[in-house]
C-alpha atoms as a PDB file:
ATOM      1  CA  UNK A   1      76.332  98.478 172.260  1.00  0.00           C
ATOM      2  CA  UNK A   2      79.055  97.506 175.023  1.00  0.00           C
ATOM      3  CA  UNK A   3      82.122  96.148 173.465  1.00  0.00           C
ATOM      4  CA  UNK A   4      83.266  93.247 175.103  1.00  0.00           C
ATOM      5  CA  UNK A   5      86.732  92.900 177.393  1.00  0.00           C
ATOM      6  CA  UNK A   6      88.940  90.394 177.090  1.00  0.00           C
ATOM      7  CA  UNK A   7      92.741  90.293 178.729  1.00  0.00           C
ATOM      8  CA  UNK A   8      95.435  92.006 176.400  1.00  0.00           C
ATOM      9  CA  UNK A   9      97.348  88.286 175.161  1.00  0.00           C
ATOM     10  CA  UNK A  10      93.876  87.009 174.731  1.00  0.00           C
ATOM     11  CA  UNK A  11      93.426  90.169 172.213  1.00  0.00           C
ATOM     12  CA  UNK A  12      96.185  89.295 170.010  1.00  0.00           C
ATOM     13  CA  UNK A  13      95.471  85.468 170.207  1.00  0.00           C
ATOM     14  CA  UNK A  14      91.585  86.327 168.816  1.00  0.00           C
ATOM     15  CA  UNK A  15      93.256  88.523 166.091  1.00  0.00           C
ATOM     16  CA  UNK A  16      95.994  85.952 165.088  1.00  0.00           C
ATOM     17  CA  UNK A  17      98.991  88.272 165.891  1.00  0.00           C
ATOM     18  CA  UNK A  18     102.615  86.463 165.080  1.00  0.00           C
ATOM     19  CA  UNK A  19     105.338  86.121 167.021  1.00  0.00           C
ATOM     20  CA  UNK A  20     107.308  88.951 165.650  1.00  0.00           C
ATOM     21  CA  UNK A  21     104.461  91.572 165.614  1.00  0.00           C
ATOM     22  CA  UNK A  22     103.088  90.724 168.942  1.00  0.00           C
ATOM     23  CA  UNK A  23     105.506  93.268 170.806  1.00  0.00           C
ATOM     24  CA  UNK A  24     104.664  96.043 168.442  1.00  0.00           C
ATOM     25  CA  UNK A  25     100.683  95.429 169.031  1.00  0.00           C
ATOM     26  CA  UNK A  26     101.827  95.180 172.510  1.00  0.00           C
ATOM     27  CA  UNK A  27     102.669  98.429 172.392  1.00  0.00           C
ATOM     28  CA  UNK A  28      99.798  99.666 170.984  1.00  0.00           C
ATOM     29  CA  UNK A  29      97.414  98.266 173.584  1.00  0.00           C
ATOM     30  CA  UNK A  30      99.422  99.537 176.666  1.00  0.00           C
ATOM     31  CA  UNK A  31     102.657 101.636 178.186  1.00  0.00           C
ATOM     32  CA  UNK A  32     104.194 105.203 177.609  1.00  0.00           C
ATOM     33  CA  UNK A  33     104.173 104.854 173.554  1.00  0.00           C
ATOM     34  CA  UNK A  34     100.294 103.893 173.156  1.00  0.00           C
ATOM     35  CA  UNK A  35      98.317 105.624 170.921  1.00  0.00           C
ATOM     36  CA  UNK A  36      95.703 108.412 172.563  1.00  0.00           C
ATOM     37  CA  UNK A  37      93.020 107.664 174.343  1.00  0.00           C
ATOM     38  CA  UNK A  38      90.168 109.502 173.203  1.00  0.00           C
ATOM     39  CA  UNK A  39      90.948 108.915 169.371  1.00  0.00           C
ATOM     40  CA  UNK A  40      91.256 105.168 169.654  1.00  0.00           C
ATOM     41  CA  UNK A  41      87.513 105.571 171.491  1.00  0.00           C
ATOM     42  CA  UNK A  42      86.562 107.297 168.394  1.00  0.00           C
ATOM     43  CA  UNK A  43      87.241 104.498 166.351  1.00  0.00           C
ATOM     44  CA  UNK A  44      85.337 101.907 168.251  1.00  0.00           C
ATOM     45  CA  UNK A  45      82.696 104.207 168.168  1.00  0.00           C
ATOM     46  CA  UNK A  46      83.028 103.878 164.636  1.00  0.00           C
ATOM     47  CA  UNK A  47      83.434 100.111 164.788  1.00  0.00           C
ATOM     48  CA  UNK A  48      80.544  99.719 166.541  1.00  0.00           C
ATOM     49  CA  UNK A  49      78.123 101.624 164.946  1.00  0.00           C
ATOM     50  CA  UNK A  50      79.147  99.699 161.569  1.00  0.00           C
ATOM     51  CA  UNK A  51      78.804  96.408 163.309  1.00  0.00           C
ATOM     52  CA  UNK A  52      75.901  94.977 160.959  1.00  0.00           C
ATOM     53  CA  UNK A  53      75.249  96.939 158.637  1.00  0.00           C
ATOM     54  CA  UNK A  54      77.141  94.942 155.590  1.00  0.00           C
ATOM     55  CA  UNK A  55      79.174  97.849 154.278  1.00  0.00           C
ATOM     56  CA  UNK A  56      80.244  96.740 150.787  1.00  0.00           C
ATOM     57  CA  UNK A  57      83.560  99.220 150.661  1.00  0.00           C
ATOM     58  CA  UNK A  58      85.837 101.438 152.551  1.00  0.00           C
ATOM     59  CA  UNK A  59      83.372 103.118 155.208  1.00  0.00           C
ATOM     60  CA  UNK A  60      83.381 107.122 154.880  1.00  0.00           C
ATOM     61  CA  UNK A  61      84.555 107.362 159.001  1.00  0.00           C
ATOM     62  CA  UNK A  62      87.484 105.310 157.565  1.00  0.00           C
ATOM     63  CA  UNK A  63      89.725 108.716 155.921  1.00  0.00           C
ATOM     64  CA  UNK A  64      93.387 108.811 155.982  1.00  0.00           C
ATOM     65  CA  UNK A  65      92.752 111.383 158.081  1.00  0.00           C
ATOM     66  CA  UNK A  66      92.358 108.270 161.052  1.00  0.00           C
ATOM     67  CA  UNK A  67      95.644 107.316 163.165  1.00  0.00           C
ATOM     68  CA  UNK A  68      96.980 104.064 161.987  1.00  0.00           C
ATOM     69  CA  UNK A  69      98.155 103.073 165.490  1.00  0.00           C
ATOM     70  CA  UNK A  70      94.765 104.513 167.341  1.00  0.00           C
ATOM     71  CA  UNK A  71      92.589 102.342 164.312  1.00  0.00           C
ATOM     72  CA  UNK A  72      94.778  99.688 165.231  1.00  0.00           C
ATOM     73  CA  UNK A  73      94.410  99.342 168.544  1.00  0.00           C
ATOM     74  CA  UNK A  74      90.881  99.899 168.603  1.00  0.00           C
ATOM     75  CA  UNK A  75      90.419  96.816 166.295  1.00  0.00           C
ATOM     76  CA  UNK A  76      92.511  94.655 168.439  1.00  0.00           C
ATOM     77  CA  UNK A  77      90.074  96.133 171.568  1.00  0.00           C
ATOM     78  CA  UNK A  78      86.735  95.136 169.361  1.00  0.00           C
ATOM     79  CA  UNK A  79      87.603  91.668 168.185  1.00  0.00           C
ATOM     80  CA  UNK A  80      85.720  90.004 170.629  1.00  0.00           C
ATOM     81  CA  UNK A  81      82.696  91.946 169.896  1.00  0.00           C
ATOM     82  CA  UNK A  82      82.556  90.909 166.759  1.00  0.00           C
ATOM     83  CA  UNK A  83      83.875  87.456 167.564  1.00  0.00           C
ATOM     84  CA  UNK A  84      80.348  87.547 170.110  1.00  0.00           C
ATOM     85  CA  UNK A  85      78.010  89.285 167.373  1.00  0.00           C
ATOM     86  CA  UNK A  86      78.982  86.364 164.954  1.00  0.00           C
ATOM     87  CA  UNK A  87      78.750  83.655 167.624  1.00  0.00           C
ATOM     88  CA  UNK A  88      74.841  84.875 168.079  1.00  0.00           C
ATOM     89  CA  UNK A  89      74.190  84.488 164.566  1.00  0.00           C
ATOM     90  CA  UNK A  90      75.639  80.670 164.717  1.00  0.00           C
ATOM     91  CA  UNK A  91      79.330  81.143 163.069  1.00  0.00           C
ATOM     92  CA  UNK A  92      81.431  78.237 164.494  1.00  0.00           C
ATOM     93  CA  UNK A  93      84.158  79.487 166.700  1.00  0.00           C
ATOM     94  CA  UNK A  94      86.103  78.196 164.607  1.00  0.00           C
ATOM     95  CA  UNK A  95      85.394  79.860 161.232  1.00  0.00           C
ATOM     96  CA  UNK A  96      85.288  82.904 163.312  1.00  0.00           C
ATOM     97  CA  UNK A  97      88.955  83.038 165.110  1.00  0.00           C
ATOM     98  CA  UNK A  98      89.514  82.278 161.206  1.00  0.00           C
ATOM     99  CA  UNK A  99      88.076  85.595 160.377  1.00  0.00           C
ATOM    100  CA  UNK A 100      89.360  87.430 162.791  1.00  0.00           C
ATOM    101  CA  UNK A 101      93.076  86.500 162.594  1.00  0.00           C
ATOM    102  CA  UNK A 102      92.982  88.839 159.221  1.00  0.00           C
ATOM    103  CA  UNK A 103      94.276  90.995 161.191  1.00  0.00           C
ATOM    104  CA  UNK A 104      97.087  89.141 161.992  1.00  0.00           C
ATOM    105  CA  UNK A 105      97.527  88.296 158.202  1.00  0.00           C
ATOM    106  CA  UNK A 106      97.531  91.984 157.422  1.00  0.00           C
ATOM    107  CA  UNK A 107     100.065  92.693 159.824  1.00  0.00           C
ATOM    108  CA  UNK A 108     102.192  90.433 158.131  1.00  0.00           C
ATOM    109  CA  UNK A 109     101.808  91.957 154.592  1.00  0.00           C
ATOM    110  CA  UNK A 110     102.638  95.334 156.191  1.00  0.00           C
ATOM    111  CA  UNK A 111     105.888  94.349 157.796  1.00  0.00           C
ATOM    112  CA  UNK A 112     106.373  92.578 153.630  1.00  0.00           C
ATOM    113  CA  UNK A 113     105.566  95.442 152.082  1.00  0.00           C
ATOM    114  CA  UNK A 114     106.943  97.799 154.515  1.00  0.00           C
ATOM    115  CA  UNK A 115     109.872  96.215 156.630  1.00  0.00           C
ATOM    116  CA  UNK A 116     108.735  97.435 159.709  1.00  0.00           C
ATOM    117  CA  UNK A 117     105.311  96.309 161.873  1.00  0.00           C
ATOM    118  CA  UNK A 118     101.956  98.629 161.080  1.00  0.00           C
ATOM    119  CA  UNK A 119      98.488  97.970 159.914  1.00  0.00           C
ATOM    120  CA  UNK A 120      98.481 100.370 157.287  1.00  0.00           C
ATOM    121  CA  UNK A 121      95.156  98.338 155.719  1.00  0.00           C
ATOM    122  CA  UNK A 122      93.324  99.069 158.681  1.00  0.00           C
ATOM    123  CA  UNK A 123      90.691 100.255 156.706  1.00  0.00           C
ATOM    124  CA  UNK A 124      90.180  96.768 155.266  1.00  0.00           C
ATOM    125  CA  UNK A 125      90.374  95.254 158.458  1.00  0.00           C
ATOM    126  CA  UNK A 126      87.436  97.623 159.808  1.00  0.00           C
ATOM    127  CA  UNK A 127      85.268  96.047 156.913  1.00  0.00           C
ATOM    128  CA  UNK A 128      86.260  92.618 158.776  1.00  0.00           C
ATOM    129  CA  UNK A 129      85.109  93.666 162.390  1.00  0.00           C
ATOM    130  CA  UNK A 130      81.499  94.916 160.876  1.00  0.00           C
ATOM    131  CA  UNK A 131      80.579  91.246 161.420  1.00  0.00           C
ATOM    132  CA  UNK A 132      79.688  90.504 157.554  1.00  0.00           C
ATOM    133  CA  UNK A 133      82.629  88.580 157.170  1.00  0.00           C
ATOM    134  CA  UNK A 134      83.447  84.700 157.329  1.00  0.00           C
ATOM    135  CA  UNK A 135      86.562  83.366 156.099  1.00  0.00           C
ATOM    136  CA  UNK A 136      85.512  79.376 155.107  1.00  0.00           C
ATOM    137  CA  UNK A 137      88.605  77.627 154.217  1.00  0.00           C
ATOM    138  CA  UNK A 138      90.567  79.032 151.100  1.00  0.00           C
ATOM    139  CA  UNK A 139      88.417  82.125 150.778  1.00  0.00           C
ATOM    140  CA  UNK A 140      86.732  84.600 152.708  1.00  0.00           C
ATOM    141  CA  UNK A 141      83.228  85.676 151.809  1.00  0.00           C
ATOM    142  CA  UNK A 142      81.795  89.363 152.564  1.00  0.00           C
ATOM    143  CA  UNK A 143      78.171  89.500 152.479  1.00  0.00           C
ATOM    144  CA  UNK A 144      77.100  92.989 151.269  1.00  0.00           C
ATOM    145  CA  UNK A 145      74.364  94.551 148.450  1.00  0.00           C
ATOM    146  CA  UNK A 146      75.439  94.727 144.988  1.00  0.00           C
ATOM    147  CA  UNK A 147      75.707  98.259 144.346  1.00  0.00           C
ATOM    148  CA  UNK A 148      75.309  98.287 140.548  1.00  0.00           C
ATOM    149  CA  UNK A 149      73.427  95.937 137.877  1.00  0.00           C
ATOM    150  CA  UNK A 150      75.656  93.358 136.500  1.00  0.00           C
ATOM    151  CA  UNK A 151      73.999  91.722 133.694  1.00  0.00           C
ATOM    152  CA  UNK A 152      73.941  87.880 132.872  1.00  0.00           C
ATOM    153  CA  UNK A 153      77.076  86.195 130.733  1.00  0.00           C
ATOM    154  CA  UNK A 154      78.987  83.273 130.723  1.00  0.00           C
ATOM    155  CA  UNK A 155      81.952  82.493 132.449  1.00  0.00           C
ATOM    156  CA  UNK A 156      85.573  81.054 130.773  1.00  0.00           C
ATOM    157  CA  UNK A 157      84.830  77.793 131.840  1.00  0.00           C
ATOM    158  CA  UNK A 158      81.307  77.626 129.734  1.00  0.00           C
ATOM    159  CA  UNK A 159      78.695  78.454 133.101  1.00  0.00           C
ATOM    160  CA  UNK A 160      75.811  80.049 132.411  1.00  0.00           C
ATOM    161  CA  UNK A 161      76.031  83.091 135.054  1.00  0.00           C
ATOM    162  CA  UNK A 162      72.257  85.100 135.769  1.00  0.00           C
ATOM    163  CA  UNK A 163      72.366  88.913 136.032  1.00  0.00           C
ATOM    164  CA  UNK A 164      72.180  90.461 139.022  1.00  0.00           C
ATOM    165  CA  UNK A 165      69.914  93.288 140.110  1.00  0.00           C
ATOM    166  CA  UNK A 166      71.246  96.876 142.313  1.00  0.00           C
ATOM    167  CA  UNK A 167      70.332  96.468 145.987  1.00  0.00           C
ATOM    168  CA  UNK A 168      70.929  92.705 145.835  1.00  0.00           C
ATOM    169  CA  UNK A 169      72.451  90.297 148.571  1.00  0.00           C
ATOM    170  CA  UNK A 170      75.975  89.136 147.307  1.00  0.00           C
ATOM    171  CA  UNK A 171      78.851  87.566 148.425  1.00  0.00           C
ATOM    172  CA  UNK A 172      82.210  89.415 147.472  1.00  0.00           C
ATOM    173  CA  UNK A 173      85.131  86.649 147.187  1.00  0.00           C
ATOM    174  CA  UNK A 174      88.640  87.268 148.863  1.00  0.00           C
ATOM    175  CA  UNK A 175      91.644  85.353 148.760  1.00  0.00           C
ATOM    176  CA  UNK A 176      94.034  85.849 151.276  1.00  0.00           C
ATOM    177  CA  UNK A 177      97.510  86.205 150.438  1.00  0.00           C
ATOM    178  CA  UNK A 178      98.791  82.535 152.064  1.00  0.00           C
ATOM    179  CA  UNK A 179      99.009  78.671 150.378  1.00  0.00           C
ATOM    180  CA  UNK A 180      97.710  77.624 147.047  1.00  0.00           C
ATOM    181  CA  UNK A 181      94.915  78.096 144.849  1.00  0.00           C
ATOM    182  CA  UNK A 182      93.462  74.753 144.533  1.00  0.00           C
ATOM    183  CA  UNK A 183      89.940  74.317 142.661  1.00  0.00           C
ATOM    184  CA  UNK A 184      88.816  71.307 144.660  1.00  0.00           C
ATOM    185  CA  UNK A 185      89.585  74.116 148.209  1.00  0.00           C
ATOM    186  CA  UNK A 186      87.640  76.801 145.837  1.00  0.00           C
ATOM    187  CA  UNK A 187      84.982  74.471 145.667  1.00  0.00           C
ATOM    188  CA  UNK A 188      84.354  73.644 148.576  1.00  0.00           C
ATOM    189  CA  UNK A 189      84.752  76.509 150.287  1.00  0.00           C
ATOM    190  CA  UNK A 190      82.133  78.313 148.172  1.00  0.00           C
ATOM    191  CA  UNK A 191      79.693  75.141 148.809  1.00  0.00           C
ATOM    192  CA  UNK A 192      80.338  75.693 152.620  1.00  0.00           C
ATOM    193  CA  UNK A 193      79.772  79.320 152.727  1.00  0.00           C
ATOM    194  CA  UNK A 194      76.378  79.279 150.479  1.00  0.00           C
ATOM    195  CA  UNK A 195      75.054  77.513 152.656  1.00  0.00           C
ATOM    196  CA  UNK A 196      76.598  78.484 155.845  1.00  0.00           C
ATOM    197  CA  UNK A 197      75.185  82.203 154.932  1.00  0.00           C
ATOM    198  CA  UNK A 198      71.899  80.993 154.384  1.00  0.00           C
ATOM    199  CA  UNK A 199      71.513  79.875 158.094  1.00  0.00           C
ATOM    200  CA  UNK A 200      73.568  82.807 159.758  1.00  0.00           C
ATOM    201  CA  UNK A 201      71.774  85.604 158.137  1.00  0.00           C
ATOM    202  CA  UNK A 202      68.217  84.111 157.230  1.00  0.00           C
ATOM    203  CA  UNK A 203      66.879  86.898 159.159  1.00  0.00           C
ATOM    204  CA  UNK A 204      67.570  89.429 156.347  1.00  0.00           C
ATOM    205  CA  UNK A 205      65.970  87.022 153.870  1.00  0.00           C
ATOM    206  CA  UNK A 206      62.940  85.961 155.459  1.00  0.00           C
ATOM    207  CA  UNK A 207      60.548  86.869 151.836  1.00  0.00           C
ATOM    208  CA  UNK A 208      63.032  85.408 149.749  1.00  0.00           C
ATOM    209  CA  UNK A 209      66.714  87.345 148.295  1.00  0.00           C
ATOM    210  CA  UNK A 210      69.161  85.348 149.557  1.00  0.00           C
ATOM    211  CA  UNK A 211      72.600  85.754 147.542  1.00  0.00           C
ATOM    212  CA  UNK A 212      72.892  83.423 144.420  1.00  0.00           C
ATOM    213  CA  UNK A 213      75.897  85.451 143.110  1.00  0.00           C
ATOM    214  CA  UNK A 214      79.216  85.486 144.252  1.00  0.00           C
ATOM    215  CA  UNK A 215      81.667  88.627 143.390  1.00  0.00           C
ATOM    216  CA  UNK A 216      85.160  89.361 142.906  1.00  0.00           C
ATOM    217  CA  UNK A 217      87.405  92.224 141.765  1.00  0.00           C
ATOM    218  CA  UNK A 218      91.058  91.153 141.547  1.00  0.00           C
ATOM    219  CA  UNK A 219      94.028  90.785 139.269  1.00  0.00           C
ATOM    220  CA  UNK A 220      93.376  87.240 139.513  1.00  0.00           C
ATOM    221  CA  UNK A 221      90.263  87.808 136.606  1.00  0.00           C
ATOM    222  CA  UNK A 222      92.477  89.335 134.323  1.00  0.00           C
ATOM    223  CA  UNK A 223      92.102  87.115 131.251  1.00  0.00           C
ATOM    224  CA  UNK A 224      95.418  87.782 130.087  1.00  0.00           C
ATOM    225  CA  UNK A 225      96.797  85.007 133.028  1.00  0.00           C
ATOM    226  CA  UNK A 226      95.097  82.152 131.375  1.00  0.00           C
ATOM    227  CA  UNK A 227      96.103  83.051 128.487  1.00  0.00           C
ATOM    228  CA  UNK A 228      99.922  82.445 129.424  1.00  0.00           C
ATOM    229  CA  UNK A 229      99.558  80.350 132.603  1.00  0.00           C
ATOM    230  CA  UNK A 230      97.238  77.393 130.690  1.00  0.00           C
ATOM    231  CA  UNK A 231      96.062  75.122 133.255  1.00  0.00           C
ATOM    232  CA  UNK A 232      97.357  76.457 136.715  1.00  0.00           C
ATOM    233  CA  UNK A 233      95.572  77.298 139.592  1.00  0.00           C
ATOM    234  CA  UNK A 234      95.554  80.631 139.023  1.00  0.00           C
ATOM    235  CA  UNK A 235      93.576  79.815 135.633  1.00  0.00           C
ATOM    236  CA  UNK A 236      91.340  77.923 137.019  1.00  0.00           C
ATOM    237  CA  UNK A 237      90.017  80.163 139.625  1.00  0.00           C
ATOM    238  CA  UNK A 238      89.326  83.239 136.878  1.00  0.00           C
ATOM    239  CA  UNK A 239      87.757  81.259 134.710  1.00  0.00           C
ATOM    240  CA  UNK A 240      85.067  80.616 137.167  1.00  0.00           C
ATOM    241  CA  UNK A 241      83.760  84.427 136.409  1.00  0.00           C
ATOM    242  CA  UNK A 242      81.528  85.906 134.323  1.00  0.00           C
ATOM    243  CA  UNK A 243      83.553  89.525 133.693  1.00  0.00           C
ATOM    244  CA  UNK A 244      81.839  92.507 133.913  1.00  0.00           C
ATOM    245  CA  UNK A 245      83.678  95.338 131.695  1.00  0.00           C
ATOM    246  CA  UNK A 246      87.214  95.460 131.391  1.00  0.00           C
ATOM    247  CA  UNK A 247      90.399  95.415 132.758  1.00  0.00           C
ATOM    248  CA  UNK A 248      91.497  97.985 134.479  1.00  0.00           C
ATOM    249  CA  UNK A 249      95.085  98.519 133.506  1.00  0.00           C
ATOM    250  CA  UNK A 250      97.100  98.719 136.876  1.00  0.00           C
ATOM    251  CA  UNK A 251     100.430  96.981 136.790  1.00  0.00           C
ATOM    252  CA  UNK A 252     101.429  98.547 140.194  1.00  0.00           C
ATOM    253  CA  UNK A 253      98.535  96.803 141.872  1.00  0.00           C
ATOM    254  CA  UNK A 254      99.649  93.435 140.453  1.00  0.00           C
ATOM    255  CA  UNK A 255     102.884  93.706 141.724  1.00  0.00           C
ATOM    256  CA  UNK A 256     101.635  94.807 145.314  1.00  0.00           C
ATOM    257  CA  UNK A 257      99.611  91.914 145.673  1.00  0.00           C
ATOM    258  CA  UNK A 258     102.117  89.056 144.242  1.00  0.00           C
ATOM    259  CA  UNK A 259     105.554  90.621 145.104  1.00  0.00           C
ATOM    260  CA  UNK A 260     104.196  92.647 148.051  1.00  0.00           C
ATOM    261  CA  UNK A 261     106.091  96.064 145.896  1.00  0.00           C
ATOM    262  CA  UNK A 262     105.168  99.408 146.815  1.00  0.00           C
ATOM    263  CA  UNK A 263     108.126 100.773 144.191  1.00  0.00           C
ATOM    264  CA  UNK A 264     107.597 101.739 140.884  1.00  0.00           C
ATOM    265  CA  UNK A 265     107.441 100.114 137.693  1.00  0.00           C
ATOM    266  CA  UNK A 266     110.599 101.327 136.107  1.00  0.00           C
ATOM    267  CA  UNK A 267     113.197  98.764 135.235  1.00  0.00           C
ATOM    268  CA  UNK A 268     115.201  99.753 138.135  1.00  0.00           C
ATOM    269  CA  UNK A 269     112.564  99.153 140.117  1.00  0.00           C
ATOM    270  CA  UNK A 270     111.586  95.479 139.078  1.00  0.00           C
ATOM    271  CA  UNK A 271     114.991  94.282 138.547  1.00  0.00           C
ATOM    272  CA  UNK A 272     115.467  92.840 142.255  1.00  0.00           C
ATOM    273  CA  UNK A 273     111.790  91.065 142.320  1.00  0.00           C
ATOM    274  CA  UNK A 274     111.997  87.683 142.431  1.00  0.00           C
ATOM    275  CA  UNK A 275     111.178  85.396 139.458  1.00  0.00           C
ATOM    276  CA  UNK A 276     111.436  82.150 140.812  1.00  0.00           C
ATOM    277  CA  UNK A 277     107.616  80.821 139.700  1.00  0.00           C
ATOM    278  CA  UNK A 278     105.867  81.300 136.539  1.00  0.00           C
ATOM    279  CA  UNK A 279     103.732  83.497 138.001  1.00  0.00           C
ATOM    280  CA  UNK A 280     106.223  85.933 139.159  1.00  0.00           C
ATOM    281  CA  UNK A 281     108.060  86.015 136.007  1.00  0.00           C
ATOM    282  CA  UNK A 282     104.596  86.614 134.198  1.00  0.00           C
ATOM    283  CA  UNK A 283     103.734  89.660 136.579  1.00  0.00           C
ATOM    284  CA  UNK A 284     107.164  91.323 136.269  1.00  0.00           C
ATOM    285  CA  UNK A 285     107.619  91.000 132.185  1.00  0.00           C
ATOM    286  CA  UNK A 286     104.342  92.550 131.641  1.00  0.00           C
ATOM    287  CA  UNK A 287     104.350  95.185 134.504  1.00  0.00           C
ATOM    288  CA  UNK A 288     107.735  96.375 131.978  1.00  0.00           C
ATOM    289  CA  UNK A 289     105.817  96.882 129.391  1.00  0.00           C
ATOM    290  CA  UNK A 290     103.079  98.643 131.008  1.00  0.00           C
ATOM    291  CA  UNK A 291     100.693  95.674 131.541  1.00  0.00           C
ATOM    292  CA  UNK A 292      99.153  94.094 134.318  1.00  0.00           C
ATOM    293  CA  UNK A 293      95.844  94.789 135.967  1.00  0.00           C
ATOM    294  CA  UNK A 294      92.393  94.143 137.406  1.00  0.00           C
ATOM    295  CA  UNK A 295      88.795  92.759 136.110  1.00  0.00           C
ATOM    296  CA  UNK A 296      85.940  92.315 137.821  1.00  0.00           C
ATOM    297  CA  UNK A 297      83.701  89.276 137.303  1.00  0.00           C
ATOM    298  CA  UNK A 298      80.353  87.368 139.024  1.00  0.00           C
ATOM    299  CA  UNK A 299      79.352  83.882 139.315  1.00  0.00           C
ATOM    300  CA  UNK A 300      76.465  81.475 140.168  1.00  0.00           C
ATOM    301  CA  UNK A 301      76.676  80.527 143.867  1.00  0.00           C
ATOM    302  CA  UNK A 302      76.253  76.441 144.646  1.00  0.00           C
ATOM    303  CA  UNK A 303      71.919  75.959 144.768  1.00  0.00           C
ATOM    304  CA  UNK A 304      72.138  75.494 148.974  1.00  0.00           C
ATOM    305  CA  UNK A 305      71.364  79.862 148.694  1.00  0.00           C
ATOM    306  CA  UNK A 306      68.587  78.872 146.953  1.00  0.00           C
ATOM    307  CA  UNK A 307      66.318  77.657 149.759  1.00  0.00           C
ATOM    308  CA  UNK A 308      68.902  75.074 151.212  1.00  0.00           C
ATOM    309  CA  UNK A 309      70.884  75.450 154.507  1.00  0.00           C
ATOM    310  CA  UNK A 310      72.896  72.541 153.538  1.00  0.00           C
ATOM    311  CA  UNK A 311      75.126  70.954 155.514  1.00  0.00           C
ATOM    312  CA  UNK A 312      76.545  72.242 159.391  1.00  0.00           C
ATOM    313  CA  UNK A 313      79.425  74.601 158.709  1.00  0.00           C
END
């Protein structure tokens, strides 16, 4: 596969690069300080050899071993091959400069996280440019195989959810770190992307299988927030699932994702973290006693993955 060119500003525009990082990806794309040659080749290598083929998880190429600046670099380089592979399967331009601007968004949480610029997700981001991502509105769907049976259950909310079988087409569900949590943009995001799928991957689907389930692992499932946040957006959006075992206890990984802390859980440690919603003040009390963490869960995707396309997304 030849990975397509495009002029360096055009690279970081594609890949939604802010203001503030844009001399730091600058950097990594040209002049005296950029990463080597030869290793960020290796990693479009990489990039392109996953390029359709769905990985579900962090790809095995995809070690710590990998330079952070060369992975980052190459990603910037192979955004608009990906941009073209998902153009030829009939993702609006639109949904797809979406997409690809994670890498923008991820740049952000590093410099949050970090207080300096990096892409130290990379790794996530490489899942991104393997073309079996869409971000549609308030989520972004990742089309992969289920790797395990999940059996059938019923969701806080009262659904009926149907079990789903090893080897079968899902959609994982991401939220990106940015805005609120509304049901109604839930909604309709999921009723976009069921049936967007349908029509930009009906190739692998041709005897039937299309995805009817929709997956998520995040501390957004724990059961434990709708417990004390009644009624919020947050709520809402777990109760949607189906759980499949239990919570993982992780209180750390909580606080990374809502506070954007890579510290410890100690009181020392959470004193300075801010409190000002509910939702902060939830996370931090119970990541100092020790509790916090993540569930997994599945749901029923709207029918249009059921033999619909639906409407033009």
């Amino acid at each position: 596969m030849t990975t397509r060119r495009a002029p360096v500003e055009d690279l970081l525009d594609l890949s939604g690069v802010r203001p503030e990082d844009r001399a730091w990806a600058l950097g990594l794309l040209a002049g005296p300080d950029a990463p080597d040659a030869a290793s960020v080749e290796e990693v479009l290598a990489h990039l392109a050899d996953a390029l359709g083929t769905f990985p579900p998880e962090r790809q095995a190429w995809a070690h710590d071993g990998v330079d952070e600046r060369a992975a980052a670099a190459a990603l910037l380089r192979f955004a608009p091959t990906t941009r073209g592979w998902l153009a030829d399967h009939g993702v609006a331009d639109e949904l797809v400069r979406a997409t690809l601007a994670d890498l923008g968004q991820q740049a952000v949480v590093h410099r949050a996280r970090h207080g300096r610029p990096g892409l130290g997700t990379w790794w996530w981001t490489a899942l991104v440019a393997a073309g079996g991502f869409v971000e549609v509105g308030r989520l972004q769907l990742q089309l992969h195989r289920q790797p395990v049976a999940l059996a059938a259950g019923r969701s806080a909310d009262g659904t009926s959810v149907g079990p789903v079988a090893p080897g079968a087409w899902v959609l994982g569900l991401h939220v990106p770190a940015r805005g609120r949590l509304e049901p109604a943009a839930v909604d309709d995001a999921l009723a976009r992307a069921a049936a967007g799928f349908v029509r930009w991957f009906g190739d692998l689907w041709r005897d039937g299988g299309a995805p009817v389930a929709g997956t998520c692992t995040s501390w957004l499932l724990d059961p434990a927030l709708r417990e004390h946040l009644p009624g919020s957006n947050v709520a809402a959006f777990g109760a949607r699932f189906a759980l499949d075992g239990a919570v993982r206890r992780d209180p750390a990984q909580v606080l990374l994702f809502v506070h954007d802390h890579v510290g410890g859980t100690a009181p020392h440690d959470l004193a300075g973290l801010p409190r000002r919603s509910s939702l902060q003040r939830l996370v931090v009390d119970r990541a100092a006693r020790g509790d916090g963490g993540v569930a997994s869960g599945h749901l029923a995707l709207p029918a249009a993955t059921r033999g619909s396309a639906g409407p033009a997304v």
